[in-house]
N, C-alpha and C. Protein backbone atom coordinates (compact mmCIF):
# COMPACT_ATOMS: atom_id res chain seq x y z
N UNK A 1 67.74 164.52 65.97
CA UNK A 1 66.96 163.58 65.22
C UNK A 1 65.87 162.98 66.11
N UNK A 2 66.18 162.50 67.34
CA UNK A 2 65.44 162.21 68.31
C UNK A 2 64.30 162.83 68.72
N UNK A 3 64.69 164.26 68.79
CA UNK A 3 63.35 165.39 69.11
C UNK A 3 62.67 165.23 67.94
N UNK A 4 62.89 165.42 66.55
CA UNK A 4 61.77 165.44 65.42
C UNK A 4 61.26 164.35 65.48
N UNK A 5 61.74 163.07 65.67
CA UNK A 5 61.22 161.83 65.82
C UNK A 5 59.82 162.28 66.69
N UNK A 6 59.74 162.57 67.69
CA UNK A 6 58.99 163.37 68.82
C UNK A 6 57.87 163.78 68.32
N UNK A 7 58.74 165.38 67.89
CA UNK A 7 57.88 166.02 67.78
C UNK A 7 57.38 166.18 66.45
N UNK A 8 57.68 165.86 65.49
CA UNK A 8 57.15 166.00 63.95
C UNK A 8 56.86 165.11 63.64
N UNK A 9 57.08 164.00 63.87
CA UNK A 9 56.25 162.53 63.46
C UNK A 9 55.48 162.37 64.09
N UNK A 10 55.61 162.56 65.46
CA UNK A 10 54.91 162.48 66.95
C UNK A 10 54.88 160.80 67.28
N UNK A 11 56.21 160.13 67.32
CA UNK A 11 56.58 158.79 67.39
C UNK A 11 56.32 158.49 69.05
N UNK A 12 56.40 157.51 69.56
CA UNK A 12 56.09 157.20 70.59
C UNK A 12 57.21 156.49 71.42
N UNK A 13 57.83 156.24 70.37
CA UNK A 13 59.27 155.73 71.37
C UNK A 13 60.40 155.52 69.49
N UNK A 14 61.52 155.78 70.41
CA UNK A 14 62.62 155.75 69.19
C UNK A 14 63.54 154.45 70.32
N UNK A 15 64.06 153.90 69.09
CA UNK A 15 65.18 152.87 69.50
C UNK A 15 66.13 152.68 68.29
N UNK A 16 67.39 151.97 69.26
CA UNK A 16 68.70 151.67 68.38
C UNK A 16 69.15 150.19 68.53
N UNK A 17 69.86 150.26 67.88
CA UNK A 17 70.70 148.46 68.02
C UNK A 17 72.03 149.23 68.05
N UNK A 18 73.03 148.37 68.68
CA UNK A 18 74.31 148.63 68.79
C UNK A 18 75.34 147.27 68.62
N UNK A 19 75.96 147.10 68.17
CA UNK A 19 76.63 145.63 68.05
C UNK A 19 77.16 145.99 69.50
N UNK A 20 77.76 144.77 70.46
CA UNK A 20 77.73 144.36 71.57
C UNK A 20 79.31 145.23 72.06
N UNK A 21 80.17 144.96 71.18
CA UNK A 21 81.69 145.85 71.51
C UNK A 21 82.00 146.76 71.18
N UNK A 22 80.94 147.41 70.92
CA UNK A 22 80.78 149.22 70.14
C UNK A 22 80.85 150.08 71.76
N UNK A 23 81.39 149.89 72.92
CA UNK A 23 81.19 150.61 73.20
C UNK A 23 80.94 152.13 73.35
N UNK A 24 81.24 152.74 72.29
CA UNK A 24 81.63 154.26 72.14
C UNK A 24 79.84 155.06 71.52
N UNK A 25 79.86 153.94 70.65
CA UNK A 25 77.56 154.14 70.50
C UNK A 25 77.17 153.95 71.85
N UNK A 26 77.19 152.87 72.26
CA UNK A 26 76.41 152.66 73.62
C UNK A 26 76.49 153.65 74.55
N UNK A 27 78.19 154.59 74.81
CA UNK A 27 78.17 155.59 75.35
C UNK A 27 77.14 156.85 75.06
N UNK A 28 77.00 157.12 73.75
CA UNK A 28 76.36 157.78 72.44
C UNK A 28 74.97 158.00 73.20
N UNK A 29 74.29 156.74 72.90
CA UNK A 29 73.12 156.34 73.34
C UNK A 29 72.32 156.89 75.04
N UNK A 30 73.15 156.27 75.59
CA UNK A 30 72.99 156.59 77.36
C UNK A 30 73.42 157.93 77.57
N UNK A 31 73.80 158.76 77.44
CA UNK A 31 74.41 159.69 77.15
C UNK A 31 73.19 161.15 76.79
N UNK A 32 72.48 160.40 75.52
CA UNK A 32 71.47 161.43 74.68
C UNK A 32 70.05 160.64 75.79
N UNK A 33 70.39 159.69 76.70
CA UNK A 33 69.02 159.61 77.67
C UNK A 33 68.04 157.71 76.89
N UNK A 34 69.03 157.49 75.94
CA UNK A 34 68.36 155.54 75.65
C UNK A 34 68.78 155.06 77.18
N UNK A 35 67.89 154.03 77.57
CA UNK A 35 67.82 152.57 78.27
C UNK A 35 68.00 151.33 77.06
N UNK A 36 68.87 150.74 78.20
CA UNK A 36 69.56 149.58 77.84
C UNK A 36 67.53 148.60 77.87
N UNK A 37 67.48 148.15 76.96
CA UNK A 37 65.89 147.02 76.67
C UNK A 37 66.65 145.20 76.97
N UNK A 38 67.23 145.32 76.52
CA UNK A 38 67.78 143.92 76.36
C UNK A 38 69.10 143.67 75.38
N UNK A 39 69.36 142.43 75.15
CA UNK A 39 70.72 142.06 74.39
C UNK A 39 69.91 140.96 73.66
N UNK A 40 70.28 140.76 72.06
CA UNK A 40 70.18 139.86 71.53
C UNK A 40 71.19 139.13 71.36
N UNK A 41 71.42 137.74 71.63
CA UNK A 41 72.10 136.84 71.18
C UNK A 41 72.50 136.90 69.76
N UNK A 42 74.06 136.37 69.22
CA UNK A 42 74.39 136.08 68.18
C UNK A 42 73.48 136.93 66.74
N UNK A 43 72.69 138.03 67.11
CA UNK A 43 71.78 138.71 66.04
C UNK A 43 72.72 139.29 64.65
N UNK A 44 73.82 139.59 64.95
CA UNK A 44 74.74 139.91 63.64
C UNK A 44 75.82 139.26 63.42
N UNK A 45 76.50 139.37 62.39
CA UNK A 45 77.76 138.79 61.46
C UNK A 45 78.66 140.39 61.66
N UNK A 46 79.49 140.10 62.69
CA UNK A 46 80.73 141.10 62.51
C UNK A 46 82.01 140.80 62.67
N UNK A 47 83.03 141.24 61.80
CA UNK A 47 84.49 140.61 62.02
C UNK A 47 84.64 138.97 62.48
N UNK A 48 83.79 138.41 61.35
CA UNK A 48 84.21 137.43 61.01
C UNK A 48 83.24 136.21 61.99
N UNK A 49 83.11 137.13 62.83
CA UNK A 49 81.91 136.18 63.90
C UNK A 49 80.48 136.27 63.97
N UNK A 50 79.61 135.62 64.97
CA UNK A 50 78.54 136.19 65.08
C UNK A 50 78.37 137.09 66.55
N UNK A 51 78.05 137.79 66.58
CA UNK A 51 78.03 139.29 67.83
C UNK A 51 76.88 139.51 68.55
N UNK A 52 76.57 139.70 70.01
CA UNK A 52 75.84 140.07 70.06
C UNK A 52 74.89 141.83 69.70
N UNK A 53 73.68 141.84 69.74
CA UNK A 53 73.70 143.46 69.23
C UNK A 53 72.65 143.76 70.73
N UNK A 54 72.65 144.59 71.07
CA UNK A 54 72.33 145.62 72.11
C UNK A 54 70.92 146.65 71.59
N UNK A 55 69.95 146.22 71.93
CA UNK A 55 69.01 147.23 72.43
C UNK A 55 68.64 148.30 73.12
N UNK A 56 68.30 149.97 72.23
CA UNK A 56 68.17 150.99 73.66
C UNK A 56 67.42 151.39 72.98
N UNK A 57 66.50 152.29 73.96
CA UNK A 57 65.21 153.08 73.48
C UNK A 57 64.59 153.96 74.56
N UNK A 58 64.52 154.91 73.90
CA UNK A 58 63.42 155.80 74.89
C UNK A 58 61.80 156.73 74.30
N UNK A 59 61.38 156.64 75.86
CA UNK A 59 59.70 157.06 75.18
C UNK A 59 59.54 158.59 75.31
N UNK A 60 58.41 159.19 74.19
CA UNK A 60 58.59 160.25 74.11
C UNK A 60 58.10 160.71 75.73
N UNK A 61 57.45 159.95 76.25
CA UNK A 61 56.99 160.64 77.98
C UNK A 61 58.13 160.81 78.72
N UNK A 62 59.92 160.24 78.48
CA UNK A 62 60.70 160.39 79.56
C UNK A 62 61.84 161.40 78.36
N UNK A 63 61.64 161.84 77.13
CA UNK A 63 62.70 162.51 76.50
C UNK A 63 62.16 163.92 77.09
């Protein structure tokens, strides 16, 4: 999905959100070549709380 992002849209950078205790996306993510951008504070409602969610992204110059 990442490569067509690329190369058929010709996007310039793709990014994700991850809720904060997902580790197994975040693995996902780093993994297929995202950088960690930052963490948002309290940005979602999950299991009953508010969570932080996790920023990653990469540019088409380093995929």
């Amino acid at each position: 999905m990442v490569t067509y992002g690329f190369e058929e849209r010709r996007l310039g950078k793709v990014w994700a959100r991850v809720l904060a205790f997902n580790d197994a996306s975040t693995r996902v993510l780093e993994k297929a070549g995202f950088e960690h951008e930052g963490t948002l504070p309290d940005q979602a409602f999950a299991r009953g709380e508010r969570v932080d969610v996790e920023r990653y992204g990469v540019l088409a110059s380093e995929w």
